[in-house]
N, C-alpha and C. Protein backbone atom coordinates (compact mmCIF):
# COMPACT_ATOMS: atom_id res chain seq x y z
N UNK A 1 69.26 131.57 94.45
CA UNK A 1 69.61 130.44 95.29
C UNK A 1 70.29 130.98 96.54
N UNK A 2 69.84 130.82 97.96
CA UNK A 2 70.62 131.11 98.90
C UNK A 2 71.62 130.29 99.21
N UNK A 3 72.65 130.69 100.36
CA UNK A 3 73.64 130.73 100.23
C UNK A 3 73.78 129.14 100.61
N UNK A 4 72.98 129.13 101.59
CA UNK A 4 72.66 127.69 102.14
C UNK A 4 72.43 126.70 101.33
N UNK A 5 71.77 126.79 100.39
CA UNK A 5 71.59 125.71 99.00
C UNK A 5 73.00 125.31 98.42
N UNK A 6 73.40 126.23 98.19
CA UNK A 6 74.88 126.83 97.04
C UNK A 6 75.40 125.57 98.25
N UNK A 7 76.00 125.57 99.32
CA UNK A 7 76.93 124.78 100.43
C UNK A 7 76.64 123.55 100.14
N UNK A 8 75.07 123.35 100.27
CA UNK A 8 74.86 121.65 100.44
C UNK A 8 74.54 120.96 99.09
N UNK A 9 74.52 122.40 97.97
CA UNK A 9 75.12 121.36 96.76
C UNK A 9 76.29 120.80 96.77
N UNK A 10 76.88 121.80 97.15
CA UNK A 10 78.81 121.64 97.00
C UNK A 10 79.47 120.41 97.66
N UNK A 11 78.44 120.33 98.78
CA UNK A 11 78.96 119.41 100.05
C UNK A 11 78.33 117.56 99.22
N UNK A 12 77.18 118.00 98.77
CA UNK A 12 76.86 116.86 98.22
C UNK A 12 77.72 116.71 97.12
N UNK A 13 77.66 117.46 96.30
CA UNK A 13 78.78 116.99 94.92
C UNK A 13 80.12 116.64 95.02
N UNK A 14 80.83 117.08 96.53
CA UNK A 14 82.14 116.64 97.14
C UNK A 14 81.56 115.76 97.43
N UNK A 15 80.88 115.07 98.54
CA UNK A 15 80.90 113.29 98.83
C UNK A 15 80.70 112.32 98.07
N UNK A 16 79.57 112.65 96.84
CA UNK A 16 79.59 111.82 95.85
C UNK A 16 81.01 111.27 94.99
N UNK A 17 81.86 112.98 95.00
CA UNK A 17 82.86 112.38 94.20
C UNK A 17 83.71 111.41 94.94
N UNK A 18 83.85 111.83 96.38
CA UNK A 18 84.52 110.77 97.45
C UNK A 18 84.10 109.87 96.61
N UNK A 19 82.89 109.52 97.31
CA UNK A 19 82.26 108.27 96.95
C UNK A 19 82.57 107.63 95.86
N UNK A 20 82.47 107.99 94.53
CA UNK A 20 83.38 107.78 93.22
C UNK A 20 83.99 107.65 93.05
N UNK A 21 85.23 107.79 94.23
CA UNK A 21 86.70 107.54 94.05
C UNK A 21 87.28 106.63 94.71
N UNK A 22 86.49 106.58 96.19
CA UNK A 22 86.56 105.17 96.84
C UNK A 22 85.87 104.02 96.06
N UNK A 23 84.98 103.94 95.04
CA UNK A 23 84.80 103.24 94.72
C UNK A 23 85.90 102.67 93.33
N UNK A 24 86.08 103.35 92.87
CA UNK A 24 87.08 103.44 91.70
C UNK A 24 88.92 102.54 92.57
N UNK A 25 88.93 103.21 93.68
CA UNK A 25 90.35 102.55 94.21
C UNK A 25 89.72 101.20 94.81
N UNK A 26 88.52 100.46 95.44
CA UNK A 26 88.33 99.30 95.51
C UNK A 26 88.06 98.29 93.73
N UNK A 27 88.25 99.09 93.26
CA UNK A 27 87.99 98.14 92.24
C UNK A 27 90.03 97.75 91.57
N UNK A 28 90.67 98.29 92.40
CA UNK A 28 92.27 98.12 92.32
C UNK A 28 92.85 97.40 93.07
N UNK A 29 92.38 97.54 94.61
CA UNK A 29 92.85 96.93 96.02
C UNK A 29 91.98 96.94 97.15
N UNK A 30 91.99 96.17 98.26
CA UNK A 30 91.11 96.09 99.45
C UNK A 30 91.17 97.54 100.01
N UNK A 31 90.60 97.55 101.22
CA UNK A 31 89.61 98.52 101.70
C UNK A 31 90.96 99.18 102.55
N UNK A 32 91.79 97.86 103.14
CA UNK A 32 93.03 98.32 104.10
C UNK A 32 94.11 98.85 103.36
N UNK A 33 94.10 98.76 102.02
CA UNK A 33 94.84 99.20 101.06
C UNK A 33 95.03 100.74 100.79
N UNK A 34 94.05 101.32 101.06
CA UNK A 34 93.51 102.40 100.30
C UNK A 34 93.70 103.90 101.01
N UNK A 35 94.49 104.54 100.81
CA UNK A 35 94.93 105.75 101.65
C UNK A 35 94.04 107.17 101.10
N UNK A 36 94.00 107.74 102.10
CA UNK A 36 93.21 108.68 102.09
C UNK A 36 93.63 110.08 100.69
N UNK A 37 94.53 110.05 100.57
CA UNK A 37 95.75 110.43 99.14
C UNK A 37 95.17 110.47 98.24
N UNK A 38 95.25 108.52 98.35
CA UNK A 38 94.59 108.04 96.94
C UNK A 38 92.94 109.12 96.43
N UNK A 39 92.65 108.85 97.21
CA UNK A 39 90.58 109.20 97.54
C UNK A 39 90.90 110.51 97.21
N UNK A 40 91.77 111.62 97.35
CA UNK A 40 91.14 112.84 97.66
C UNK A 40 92.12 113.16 95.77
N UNK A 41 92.74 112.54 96.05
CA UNK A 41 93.87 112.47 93.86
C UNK A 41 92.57 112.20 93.33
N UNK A 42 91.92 111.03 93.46
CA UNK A 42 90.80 110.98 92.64
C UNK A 42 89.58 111.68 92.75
N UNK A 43 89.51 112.42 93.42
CA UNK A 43 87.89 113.01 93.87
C UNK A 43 88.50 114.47 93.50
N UNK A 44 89.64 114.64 93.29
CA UNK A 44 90.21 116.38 93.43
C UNK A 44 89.71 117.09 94.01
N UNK A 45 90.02 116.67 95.32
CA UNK A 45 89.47 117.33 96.72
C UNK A 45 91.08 117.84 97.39
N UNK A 46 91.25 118.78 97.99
CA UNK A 46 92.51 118.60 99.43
C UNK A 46 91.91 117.76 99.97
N UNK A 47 92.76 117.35 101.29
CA UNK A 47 92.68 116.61 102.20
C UNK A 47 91.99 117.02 103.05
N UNK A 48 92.17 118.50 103.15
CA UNK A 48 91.11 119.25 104.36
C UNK A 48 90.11 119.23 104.29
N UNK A 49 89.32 118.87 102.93
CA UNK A 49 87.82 118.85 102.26
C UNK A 49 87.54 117.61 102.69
N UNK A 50 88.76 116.69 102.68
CA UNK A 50 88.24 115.17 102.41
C UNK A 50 88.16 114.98 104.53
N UNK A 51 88.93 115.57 105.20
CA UNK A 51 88.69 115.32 106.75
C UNK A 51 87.64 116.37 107.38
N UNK A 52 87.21 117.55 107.04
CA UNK A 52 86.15 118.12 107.09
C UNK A 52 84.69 117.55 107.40
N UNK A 53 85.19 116.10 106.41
CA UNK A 53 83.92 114.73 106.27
C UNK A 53 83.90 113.95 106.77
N UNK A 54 85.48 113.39 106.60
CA UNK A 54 85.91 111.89 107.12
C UNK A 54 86.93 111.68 108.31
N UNK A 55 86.78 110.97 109.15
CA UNK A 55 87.91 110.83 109.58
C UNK A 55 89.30 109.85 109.16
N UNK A 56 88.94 109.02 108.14
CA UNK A 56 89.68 108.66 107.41
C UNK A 56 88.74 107.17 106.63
N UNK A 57 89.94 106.86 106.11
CA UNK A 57 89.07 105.59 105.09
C UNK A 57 87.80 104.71 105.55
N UNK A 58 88.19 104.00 106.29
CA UNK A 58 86.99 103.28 107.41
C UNK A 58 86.16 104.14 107.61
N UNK A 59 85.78 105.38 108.27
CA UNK A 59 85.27 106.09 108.46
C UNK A 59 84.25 106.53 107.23
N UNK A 60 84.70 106.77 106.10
CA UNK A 60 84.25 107.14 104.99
C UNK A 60 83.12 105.67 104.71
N UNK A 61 83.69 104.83 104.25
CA UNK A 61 83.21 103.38 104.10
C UNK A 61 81.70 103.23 105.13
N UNK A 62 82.28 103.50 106.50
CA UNK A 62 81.03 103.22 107.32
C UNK A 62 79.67 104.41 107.12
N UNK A 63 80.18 105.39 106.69
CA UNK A 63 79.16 106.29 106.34
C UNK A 63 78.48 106.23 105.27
N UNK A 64 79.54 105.91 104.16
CA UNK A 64 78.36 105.22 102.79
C UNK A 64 77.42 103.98 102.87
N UNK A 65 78.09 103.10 104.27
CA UNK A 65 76.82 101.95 104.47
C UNK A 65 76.09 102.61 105.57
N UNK A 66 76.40 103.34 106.45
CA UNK A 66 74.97 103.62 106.99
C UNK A 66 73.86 104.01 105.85
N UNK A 67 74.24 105.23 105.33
CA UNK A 67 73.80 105.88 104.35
C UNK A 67 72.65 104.93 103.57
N UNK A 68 72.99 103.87 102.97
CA UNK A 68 72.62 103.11 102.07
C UNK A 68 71.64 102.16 102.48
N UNK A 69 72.22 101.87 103.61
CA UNK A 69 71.19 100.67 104.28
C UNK A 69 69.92 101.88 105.07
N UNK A 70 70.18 102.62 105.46
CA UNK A 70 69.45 103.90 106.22
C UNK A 70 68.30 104.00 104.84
N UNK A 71 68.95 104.35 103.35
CA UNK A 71 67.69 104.79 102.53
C UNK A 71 67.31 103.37 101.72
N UNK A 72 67.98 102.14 102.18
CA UNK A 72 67.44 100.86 101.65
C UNK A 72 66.10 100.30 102.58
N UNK A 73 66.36 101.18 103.90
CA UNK A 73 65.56 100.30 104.66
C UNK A 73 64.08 101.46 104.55
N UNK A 74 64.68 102.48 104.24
CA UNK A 74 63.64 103.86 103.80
C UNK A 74 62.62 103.28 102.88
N UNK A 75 63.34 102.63 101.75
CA UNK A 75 62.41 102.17 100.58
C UNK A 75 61.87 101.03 101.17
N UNK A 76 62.09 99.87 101.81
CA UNK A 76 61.82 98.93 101.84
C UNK A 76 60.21 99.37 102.95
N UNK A 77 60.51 99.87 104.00
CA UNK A 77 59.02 100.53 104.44
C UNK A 77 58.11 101.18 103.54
N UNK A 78 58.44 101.86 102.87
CA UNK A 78 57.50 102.32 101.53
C UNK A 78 56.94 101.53 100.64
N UNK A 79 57.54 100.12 100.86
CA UNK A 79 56.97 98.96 100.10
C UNK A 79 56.68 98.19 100.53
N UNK A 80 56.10 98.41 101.64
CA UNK A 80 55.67 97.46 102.65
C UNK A 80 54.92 96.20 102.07
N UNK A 81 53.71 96.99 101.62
CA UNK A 81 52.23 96.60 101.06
C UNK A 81 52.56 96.60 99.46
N UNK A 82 53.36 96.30 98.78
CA UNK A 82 53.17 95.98 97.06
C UNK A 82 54.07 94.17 97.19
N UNK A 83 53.64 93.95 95.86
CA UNK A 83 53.81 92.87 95.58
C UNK A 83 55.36 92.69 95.16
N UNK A 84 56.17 91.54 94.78
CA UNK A 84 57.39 91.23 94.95
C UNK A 84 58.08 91.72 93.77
N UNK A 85 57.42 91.76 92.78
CA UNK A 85 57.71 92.36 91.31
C UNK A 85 57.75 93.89 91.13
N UNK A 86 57.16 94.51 92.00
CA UNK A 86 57.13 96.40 92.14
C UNK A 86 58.04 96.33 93.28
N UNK A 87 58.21 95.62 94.42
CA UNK A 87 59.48 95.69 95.53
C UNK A 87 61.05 95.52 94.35
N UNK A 88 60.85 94.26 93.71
CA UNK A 88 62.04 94.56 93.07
C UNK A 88 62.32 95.57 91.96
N UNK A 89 61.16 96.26 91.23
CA UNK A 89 61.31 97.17 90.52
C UNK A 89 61.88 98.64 91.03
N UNK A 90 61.60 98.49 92.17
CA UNK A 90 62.23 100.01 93.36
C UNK A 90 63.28 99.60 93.36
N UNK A 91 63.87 98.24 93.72
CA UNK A 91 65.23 98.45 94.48
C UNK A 91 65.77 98.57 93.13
N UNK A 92 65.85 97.79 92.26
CA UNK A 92 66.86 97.62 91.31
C UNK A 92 67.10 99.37 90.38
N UNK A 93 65.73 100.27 90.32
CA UNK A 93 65.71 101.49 89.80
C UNK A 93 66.85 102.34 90.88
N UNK A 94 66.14 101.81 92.17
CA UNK A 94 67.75 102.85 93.41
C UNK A 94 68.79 102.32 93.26
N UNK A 95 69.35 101.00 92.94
CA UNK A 95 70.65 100.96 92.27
C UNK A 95 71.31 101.21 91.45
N UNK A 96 70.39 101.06 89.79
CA UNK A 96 71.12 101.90 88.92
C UNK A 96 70.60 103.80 89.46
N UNK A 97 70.32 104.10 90.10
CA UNK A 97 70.28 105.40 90.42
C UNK A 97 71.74 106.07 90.96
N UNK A 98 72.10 104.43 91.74
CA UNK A 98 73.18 105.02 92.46
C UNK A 98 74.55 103.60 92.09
N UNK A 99 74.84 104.26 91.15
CA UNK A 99 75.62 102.96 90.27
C UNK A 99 76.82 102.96 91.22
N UNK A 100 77.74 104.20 91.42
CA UNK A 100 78.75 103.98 91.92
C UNK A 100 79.30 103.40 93.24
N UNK A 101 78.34 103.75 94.21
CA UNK A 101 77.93 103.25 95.51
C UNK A 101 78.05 101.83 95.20
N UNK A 102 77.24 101.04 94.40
CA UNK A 102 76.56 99.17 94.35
C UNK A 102 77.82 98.97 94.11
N UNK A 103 78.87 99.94 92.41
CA UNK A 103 79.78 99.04 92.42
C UNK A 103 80.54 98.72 93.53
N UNK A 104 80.90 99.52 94.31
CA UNK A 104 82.01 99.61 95.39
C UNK A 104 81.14 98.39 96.78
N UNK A 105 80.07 98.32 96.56
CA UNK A 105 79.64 97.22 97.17
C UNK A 105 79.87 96.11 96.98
N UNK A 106 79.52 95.71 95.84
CA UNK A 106 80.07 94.80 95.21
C UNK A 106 81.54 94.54 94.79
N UNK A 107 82.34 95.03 94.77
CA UNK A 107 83.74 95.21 94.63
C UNK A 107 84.02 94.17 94.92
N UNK A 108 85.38 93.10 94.75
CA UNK A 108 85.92 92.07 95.13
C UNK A 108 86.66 92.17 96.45
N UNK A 109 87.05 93.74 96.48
CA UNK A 109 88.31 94.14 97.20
C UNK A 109 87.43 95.19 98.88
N UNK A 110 86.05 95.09 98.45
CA UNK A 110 85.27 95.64 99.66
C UNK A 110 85.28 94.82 100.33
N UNK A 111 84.49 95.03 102.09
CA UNK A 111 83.98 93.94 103.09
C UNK A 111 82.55 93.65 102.26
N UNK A 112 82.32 92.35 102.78
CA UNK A 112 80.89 91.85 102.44
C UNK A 112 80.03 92.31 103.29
N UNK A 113 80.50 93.30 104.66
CA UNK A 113 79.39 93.46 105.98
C UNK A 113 78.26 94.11 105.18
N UNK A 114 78.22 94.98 104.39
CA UNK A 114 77.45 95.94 103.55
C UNK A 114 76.41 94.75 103.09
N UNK A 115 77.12 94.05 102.14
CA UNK A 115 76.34 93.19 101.36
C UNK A 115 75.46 91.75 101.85
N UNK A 116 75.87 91.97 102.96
CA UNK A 116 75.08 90.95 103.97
C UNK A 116 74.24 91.10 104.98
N UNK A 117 74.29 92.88 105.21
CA UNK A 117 73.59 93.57 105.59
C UNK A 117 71.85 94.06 104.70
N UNK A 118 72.38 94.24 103.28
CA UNK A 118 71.59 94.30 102.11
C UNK A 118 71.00 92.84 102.07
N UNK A 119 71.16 92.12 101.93
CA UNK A 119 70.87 90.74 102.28
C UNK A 119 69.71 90.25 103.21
N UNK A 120 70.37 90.45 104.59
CA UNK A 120 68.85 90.17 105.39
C UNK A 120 68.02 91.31 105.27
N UNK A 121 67.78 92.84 104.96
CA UNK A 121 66.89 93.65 104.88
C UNK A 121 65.88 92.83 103.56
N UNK A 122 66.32 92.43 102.63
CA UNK A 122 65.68 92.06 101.39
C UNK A 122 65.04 90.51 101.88
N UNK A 123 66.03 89.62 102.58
CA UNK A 123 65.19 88.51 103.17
C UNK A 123 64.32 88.86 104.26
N UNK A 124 64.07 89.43 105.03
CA UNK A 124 63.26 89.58 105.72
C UNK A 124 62.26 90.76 105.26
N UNK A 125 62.16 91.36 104.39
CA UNK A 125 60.87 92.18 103.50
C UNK A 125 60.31 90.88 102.88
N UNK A 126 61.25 90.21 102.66
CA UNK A 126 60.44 89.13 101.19
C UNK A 126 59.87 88.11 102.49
N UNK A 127 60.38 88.11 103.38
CA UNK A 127 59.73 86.97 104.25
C UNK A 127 58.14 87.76 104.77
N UNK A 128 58.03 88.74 104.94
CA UNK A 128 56.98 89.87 105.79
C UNK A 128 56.05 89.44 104.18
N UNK A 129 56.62 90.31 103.27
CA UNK A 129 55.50 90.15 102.17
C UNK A 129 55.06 88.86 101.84
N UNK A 130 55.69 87.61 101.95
CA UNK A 130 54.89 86.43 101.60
C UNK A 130 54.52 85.79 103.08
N UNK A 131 54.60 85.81 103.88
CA UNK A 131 53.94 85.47 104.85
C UNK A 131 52.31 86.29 105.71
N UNK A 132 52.54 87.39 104.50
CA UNK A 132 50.83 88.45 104.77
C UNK A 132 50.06 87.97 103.79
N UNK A 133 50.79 88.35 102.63
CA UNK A 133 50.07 88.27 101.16
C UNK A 133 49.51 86.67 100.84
N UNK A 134 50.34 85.68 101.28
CA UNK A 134 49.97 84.58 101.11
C UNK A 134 49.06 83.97 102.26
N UNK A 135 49.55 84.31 103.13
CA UNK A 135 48.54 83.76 104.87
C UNK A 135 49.32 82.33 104.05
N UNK A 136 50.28 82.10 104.30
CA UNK A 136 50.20 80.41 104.31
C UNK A 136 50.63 79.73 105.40
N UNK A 137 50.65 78.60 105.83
CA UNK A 137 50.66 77.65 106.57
C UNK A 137 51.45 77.02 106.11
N UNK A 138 52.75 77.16 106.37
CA UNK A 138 54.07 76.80 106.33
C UNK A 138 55.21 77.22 107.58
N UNK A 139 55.87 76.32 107.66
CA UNK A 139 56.55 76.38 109.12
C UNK A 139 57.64 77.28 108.24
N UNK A 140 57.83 77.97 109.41
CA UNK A 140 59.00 79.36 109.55
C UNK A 140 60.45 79.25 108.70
N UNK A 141 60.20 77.51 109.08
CA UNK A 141 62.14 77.23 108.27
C UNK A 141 62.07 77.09 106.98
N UNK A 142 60.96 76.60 106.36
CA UNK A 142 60.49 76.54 104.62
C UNK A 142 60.59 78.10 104.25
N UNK A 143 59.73 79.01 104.76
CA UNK A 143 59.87 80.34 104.45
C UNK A 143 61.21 81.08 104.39
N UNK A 144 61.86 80.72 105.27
CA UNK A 144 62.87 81.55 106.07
C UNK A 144 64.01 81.02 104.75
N UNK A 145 63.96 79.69 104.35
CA UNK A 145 64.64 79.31 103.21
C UNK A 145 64.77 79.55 102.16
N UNK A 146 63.16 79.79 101.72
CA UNK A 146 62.88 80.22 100.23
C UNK A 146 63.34 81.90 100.47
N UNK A 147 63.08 82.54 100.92
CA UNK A 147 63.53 84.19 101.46
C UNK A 147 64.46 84.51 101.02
N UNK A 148 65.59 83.23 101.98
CA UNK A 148 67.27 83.75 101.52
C UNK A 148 67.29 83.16 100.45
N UNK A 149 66.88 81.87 99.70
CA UNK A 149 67.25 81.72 98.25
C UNK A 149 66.52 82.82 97.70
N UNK A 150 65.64 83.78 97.31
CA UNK A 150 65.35 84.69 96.72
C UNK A 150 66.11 86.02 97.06
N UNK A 151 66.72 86.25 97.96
CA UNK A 151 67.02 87.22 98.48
C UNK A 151 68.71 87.03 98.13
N UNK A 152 69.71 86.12 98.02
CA UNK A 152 70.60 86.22 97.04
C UNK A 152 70.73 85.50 95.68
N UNK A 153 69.17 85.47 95.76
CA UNK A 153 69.10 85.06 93.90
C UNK A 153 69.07 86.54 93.34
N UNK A 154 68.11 87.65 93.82
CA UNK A 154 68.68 88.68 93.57
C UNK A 154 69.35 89.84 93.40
N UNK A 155 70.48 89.19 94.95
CA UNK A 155 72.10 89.88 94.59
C UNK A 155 72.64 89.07 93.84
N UNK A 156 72.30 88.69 93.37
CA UNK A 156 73.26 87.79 92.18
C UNK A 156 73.24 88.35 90.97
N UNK A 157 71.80 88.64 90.40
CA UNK A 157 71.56 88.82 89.44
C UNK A 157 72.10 90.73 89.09
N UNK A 158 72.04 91.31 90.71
CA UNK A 158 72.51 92.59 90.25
C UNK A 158 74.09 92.40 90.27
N UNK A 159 74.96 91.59 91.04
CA UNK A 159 76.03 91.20 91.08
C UNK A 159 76.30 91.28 89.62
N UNK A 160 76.10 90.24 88.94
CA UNK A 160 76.57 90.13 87.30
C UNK A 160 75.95 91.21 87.06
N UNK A 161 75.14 91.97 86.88
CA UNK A 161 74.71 93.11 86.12
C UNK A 161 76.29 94.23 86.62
N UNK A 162 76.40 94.29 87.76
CA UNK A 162 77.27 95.65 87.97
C UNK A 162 78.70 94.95 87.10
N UNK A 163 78.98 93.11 87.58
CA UNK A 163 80.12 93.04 86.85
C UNK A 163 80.20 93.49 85.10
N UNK A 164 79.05 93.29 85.16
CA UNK A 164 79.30 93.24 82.79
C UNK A 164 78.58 94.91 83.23
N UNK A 165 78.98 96.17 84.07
CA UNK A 165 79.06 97.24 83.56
C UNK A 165 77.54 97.73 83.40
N UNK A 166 76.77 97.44 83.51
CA UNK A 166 75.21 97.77 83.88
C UNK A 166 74.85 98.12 82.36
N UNK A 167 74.90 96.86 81.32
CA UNK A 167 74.86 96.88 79.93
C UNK A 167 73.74 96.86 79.78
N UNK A 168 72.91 96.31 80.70
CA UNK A 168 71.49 95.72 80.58
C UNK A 168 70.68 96.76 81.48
N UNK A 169 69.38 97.11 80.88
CA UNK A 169 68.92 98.04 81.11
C UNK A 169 67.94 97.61 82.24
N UNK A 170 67.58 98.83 83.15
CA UNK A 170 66.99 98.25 84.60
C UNK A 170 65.93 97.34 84.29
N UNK A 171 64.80 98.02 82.96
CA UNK A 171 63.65 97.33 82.78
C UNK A 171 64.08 95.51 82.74
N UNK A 172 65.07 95.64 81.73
CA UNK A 172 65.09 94.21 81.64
C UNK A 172 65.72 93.65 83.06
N UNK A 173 66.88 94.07 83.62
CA UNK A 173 67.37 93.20 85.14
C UNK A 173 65.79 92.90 85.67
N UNK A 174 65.16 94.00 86.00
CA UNK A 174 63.85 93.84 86.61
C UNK A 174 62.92 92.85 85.80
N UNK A 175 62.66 92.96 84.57
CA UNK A 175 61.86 91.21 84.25
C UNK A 175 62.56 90.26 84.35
N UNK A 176 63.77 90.08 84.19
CA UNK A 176 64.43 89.06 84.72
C UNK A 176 64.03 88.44 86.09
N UNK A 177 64.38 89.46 86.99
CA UNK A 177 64.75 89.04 88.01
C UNK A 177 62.94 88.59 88.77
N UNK A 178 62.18 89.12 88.20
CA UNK A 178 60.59 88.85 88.68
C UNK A 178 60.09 87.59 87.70
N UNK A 179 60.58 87.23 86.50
CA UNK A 179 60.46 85.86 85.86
C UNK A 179 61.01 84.75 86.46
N UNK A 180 62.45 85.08 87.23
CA UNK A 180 63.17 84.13 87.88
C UNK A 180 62.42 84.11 89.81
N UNK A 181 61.94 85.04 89.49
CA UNK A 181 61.32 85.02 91.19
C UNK A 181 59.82 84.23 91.14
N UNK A 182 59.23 84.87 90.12
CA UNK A 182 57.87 83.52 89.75
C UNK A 182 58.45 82.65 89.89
N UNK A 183 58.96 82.05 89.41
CA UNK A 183 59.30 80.54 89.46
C UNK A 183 59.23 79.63 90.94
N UNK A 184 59.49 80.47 91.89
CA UNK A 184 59.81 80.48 92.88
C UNK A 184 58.68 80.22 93.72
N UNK A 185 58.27 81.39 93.08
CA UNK A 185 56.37 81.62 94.14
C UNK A 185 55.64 80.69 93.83
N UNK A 186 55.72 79.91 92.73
CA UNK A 186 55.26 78.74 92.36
C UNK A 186 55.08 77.43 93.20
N UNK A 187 56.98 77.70 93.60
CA UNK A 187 56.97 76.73 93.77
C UNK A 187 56.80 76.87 95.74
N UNK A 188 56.51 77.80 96.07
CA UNK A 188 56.00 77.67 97.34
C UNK A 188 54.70 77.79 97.43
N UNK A 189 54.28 77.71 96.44
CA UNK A 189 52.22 77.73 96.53
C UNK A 189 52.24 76.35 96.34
N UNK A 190 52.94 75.91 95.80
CA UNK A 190 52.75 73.98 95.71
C UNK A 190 53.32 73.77 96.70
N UNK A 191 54.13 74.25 97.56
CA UNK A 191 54.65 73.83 99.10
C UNK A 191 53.42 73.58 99.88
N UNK A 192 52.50 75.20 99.88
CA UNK A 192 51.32 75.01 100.51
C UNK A 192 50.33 74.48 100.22
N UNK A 193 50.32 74.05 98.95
CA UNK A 193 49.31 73.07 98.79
C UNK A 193 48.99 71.07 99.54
């Protein structure tokens, strides 16, 4: 392994733990709460490791949502062209992929900018895919409606999944969440009818 590998494991296995630890102190207190101390006690990093990266808390925070929305919007082009049941089978597999990240998204004690950000990327994929796949003839505000009700019907459903601890296994969140999304498509094919 060269030497170069050896670094950007290291460098990756230090931000993750950041990451792990900021997520771990939002699940205690808000975001303005949270000192850089705290993050580097829990990540067992110095401080010099932890500013090497960050320039401090905010800083850290805004880099795990670029990050996220950067490889959310990665996947979401890669799924351009599949149907709504394999779109949600990707995202929900990259969340439990990356458990610790969602929780701290989800956190009580995070900003929602993240999660509202995650939000319109997923309403506006779901609006692109049913407005190709279907060709329907429906005005913009019916669509644009059903979108966002699907689009935090399923942050919701990963919402309770991260709260009860990700007990439930992706396969099942994912038939869930494509049984509860039929329902849906249903009922906008009888819109267009």
């Amino acid at each position: 392994m060269s030497e170069k590998q050896s670094t950007d494991r290291r460098t990756l296995k230090t931000k993750k733990a950041v990451c792990n630890a900021l997520s771990e102190c939002l699940q205690e207190k808000e975001l303005h709460k949270i000192t850089v101390q705290e993050i580097v006690d829990k990540a067992d990093i110095s401080r010099v490791t932890f500013y090497k990266y960050y320039l401090d808390v905010y800083d850290l925070y805004d880099q795990i949502e670029h990050e996220k929305l950067l490889s959310i919007g990665l996947i979401v082009l890669e799924l351009d062209n599949i149907n709504a049941e394999e779109f949600f089978k990707h995202l929900v597999s990259y969340i439990y992929d990356n458990r610790a990240t969602f929780v701290m998204i989800f956190s009580p004690n995070a900003t929602s900018r993240l999660k509202d950000k995650l939000s319109r990327i997923i309403e506006g994929t779901l609006q692109k895919i049913y407005s190709e796949k279907l060709g329907v003839d429906i005005d913009a505000k019916d669509l644009s409606y059903i979108c966002r009700y699907r689009s935090s019907g399923f942050l919701s459903v990963i919402q309770k999944c991260i709260q009860d601890g990700f007990k439930e296994s992706c396969d099942s969140i994912v038939k869930m969440i494509s049984s509860l999304d039929r329902n849906v498509e249903q009922y906008f094919l009888g819109k267009k009818l």
